[in-house]
Structures are given as structure tokens and as C-alpha cells.
PDB file of N, CA and C in Angstrom:
ATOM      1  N   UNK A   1      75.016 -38.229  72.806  1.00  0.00           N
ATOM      2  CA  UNK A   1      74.232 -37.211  72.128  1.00  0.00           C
ATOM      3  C   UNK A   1      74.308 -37.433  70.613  1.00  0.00           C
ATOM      4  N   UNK A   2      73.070 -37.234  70.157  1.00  0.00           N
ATOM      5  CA  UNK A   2      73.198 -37.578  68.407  1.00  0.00           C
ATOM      6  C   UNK A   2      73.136 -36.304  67.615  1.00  0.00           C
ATOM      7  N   UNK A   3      74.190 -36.043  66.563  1.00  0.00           N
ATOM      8  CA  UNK A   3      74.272 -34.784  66.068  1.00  0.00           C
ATOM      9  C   UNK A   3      73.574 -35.573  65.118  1.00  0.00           C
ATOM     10  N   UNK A   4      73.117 -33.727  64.791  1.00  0.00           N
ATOM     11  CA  UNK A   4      71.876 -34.067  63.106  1.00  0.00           C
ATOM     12  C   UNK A   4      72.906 -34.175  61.826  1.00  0.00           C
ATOM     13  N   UNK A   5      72.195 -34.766  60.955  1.00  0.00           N
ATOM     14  CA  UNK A   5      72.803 -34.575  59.682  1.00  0.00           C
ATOM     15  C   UNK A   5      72.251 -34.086  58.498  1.00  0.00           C
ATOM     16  N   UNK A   6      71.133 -33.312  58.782  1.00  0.00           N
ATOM     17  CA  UNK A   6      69.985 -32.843  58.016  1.00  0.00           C
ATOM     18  C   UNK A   6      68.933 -32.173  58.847  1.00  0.00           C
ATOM     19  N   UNK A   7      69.501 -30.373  58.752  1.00  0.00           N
ATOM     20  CA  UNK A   7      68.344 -29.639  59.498  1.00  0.00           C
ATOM     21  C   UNK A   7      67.621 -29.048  58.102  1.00  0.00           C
ATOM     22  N   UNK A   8      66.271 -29.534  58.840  1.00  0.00           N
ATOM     23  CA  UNK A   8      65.116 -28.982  57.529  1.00  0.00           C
ATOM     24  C   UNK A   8      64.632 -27.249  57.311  1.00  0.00           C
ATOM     25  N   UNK A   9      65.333 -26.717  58.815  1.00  0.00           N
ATOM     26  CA  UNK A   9      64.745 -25.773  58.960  1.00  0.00           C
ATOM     27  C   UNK A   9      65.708 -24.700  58.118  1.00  0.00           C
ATOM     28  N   UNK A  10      67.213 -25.617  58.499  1.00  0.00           N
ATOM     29  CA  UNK A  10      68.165 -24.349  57.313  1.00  0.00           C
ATOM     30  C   UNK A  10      67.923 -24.549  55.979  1.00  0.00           C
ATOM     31  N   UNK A  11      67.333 -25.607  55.178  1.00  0.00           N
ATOM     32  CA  UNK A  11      67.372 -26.083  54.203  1.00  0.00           C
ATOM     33  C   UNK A  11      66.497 -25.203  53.245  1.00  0.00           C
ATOM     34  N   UNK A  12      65.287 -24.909  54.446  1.00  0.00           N
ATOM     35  CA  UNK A  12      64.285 -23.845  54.227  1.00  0.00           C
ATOM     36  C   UNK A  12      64.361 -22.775  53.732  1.00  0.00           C
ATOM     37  N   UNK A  13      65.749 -22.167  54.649  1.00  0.00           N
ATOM     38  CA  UNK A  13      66.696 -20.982  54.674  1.00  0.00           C
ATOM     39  C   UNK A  13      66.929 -20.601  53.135  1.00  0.00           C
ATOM     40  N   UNK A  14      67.829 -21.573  53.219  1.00  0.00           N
ATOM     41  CA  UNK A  14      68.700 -21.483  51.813  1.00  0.00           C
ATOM     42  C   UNK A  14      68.081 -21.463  50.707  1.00  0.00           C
ATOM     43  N   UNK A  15      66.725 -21.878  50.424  1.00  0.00           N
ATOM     44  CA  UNK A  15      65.980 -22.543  49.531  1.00  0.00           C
ATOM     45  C   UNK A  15      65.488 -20.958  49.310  1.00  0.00           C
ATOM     46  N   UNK A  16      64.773 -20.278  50.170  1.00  0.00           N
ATOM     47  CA  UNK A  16      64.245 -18.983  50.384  1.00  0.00           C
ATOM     48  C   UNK A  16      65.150 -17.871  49.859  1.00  0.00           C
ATOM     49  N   UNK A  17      66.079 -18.010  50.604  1.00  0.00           N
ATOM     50  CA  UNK A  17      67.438 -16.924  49.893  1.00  0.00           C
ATOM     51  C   UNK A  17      67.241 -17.033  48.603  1.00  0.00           C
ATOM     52  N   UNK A  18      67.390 -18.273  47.968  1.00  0.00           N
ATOM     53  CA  UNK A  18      68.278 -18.282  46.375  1.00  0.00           C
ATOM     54  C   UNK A  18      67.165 -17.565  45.881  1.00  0.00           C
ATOM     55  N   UNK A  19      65.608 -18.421  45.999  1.00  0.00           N
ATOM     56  CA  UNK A  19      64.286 -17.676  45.301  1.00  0.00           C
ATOM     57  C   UNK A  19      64.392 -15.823  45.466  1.00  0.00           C
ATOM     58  N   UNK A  20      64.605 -15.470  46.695  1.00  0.00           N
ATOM     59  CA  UNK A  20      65.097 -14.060  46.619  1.00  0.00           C
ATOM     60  C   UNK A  20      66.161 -13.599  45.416  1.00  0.00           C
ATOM     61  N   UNK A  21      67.017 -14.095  45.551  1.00  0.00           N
ATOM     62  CA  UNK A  21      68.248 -13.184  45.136  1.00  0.00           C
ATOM     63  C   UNK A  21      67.184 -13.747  43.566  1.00  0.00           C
ATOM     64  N   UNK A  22      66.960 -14.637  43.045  1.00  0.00           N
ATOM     65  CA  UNK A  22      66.101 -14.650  42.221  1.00  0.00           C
ATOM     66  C   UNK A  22      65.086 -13.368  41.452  1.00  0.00           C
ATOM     67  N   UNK A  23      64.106 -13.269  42.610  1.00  0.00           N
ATOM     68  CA  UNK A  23      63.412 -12.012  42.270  1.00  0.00           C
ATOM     69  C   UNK A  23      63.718 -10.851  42.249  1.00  0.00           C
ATOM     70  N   UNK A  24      64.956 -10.915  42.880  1.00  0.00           N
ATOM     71  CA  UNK A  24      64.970  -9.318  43.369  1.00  0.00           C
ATOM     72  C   UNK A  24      65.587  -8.715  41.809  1.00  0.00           C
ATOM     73  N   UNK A  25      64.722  -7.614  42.187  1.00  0.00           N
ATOM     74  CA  UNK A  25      64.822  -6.436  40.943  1.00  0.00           C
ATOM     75  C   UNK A  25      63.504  -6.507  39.761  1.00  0.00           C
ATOM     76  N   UNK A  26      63.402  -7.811  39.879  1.00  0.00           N
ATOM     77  CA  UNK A  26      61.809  -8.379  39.226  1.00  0.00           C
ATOM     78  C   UNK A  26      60.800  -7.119  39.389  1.00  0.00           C
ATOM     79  N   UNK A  27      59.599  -6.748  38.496  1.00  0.00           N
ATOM     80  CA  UNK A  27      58.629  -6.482  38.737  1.00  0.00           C
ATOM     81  C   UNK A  27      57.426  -7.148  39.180  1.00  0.00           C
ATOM     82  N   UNK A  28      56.250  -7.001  39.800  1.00  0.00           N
ATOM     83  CA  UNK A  28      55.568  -7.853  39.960  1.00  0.00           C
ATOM     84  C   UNK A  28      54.993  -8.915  38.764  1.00  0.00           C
ATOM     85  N   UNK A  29      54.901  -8.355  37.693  1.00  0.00           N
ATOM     86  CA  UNK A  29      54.850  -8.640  36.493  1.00  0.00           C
ATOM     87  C   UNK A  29      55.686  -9.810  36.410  1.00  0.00           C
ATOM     88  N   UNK A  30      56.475  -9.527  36.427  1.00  0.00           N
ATOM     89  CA  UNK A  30      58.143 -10.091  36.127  1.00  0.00           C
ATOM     90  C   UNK A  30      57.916 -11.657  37.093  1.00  0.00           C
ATOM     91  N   UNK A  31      57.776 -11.146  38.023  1.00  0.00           N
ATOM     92  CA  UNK A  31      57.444 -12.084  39.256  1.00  0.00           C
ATOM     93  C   UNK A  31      56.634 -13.460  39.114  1.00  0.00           C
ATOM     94  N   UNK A  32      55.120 -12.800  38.243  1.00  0.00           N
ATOM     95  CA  UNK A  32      54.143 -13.412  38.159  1.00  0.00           C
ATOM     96  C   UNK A  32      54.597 -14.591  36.257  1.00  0.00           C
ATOM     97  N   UNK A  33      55.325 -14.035  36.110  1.00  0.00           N
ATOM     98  CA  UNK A  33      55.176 -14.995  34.838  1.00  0.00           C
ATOM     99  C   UNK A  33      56.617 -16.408  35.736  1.00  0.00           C
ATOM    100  N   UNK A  34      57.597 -15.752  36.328  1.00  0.00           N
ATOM    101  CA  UNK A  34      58.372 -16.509  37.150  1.00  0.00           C
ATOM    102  C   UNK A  34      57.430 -17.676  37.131  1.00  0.00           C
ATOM    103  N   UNK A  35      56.835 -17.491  38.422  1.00  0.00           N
ATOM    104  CA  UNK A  35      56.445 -18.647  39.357  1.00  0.00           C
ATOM    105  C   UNK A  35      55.359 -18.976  38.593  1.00  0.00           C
ATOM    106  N   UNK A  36      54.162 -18.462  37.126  1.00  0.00           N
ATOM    107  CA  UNK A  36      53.911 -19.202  36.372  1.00  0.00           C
ATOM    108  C   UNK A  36      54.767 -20.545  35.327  1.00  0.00           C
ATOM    109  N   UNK A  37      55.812 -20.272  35.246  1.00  0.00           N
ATOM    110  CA  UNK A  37      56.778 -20.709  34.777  1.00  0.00           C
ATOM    111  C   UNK A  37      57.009 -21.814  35.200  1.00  0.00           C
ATOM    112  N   UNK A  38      57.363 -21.870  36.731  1.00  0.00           N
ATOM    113  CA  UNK A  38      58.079 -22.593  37.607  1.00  0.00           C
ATOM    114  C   UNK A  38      56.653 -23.562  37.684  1.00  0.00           C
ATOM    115  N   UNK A  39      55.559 -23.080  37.736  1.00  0.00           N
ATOM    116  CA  UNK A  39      54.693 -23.957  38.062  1.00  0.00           C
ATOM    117  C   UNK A  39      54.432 -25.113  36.899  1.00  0.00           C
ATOM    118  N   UNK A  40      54.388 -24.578  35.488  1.00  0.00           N
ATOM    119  CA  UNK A  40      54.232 -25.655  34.686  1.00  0.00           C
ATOM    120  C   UNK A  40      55.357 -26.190  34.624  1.00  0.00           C
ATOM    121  N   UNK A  41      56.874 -26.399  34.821  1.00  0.00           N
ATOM    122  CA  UNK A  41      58.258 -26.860  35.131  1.00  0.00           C
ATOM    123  C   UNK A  41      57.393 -28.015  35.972  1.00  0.00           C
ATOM    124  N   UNK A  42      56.846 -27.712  37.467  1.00  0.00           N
ATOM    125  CA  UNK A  42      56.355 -28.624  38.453  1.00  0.00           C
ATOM    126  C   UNK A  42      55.341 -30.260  38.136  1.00  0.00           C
ATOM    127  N   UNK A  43      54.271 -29.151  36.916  1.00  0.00           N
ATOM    128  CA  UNK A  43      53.465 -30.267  36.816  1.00  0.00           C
ATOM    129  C   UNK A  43      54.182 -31.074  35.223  1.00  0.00           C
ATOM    130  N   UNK A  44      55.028 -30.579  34.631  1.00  0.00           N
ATOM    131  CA  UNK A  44      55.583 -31.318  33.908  1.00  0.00           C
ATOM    132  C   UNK A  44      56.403 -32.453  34.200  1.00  0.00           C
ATOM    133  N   UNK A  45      57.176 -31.985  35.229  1.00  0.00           N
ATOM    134  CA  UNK A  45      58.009 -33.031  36.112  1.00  0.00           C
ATOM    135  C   UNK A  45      56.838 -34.320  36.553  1.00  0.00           C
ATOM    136  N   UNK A  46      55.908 -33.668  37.573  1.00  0.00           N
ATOM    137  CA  UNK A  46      55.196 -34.490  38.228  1.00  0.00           C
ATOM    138  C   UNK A  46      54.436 -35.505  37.092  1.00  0.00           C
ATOM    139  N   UNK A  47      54.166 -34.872  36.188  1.00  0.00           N
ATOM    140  CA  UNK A  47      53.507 -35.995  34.868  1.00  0.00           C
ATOM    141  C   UNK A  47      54.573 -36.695  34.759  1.00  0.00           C
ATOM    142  N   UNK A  48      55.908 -36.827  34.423  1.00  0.00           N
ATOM    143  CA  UNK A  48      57.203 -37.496  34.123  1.00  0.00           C
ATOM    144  C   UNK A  48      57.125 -38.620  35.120  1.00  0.00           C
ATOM    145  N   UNK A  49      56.769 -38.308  36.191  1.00  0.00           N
ATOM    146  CA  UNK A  49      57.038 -38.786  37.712  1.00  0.00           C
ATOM    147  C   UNK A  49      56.466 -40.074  37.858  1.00  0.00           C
ATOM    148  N   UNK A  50      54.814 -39.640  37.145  1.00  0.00           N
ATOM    149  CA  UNK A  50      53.615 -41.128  37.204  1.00  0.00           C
ATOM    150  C   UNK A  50      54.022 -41.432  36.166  1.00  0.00           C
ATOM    151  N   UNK A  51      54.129 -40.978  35.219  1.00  0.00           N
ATOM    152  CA  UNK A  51      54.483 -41.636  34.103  1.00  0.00           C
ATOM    153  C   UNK A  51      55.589 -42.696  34.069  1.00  0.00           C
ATOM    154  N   UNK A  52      56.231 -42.607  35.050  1.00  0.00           N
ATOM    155  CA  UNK A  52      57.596 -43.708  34.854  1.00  0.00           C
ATOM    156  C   UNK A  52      57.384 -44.716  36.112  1.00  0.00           C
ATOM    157  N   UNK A  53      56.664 -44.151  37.205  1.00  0.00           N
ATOM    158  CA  UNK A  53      56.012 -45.263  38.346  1.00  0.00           C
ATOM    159  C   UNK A  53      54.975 -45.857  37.648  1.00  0.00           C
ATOM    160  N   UNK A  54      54.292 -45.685  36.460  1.00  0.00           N
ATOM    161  CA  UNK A  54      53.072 -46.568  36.439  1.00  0.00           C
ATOM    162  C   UNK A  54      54.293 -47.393  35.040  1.00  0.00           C
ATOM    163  N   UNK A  55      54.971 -47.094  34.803  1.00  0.00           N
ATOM    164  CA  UNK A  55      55.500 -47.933  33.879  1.00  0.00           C
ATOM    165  C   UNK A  55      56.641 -49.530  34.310  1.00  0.00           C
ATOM    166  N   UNK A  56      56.419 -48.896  35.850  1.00  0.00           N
ATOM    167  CA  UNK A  56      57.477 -49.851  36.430  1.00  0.00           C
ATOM    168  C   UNK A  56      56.468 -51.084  36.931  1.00  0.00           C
TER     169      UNK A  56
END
């Protein structure tokens, strides 16, 4: 029998929790500039990302 060494589904879990304990107490307000936030964090990274694969 092969034990796992990487369940995706708890990973999910955990990932979900932290973003909670995150918001909580947030207003929606509060909320909405968050995950605006987080989103330009994303595409800043992702520019970083091509930027260093097209350099290779």
C-alpha cells in the first residue's frame, strides 16, 4: 500500500483557515481593498515570473 505524501485536499484546508483568521473582524470594505491588494501582489509576482523565464 502507498501512503501519500502530499494531500491537496488538506492543503486546501489550511490555506482557507489562515485567509479566514485573516479576515475575520474585517469589514467588507476592509475585505475588498485585502484581496485588491493581494491581487496586484499576484500580477506583480507573475510579471517577475516571465520576466526571468524569458531572460533565461
Amino acid at each position: 500500500m502507498k501512503t501519500k505524501t502530499f494531500d491537496c485536499v488538506e492543503m486546501k484546508r489550511q490555506g482557507a483557515k489562515r485567509v479566514q483568521e485573516r479576515l475575520k473582524g474585517m469589514t467588507t470594505e476592509e475585505q475588498l481593498i485585502y484581496w485588491d491588494k493581494k491581487y496586484e501582489q499576484l500580477v506583480q509576482r507573475q510579471k517577475e515570473c516571465r520576466e526571468r523565464l524569458s531572460a533565461e
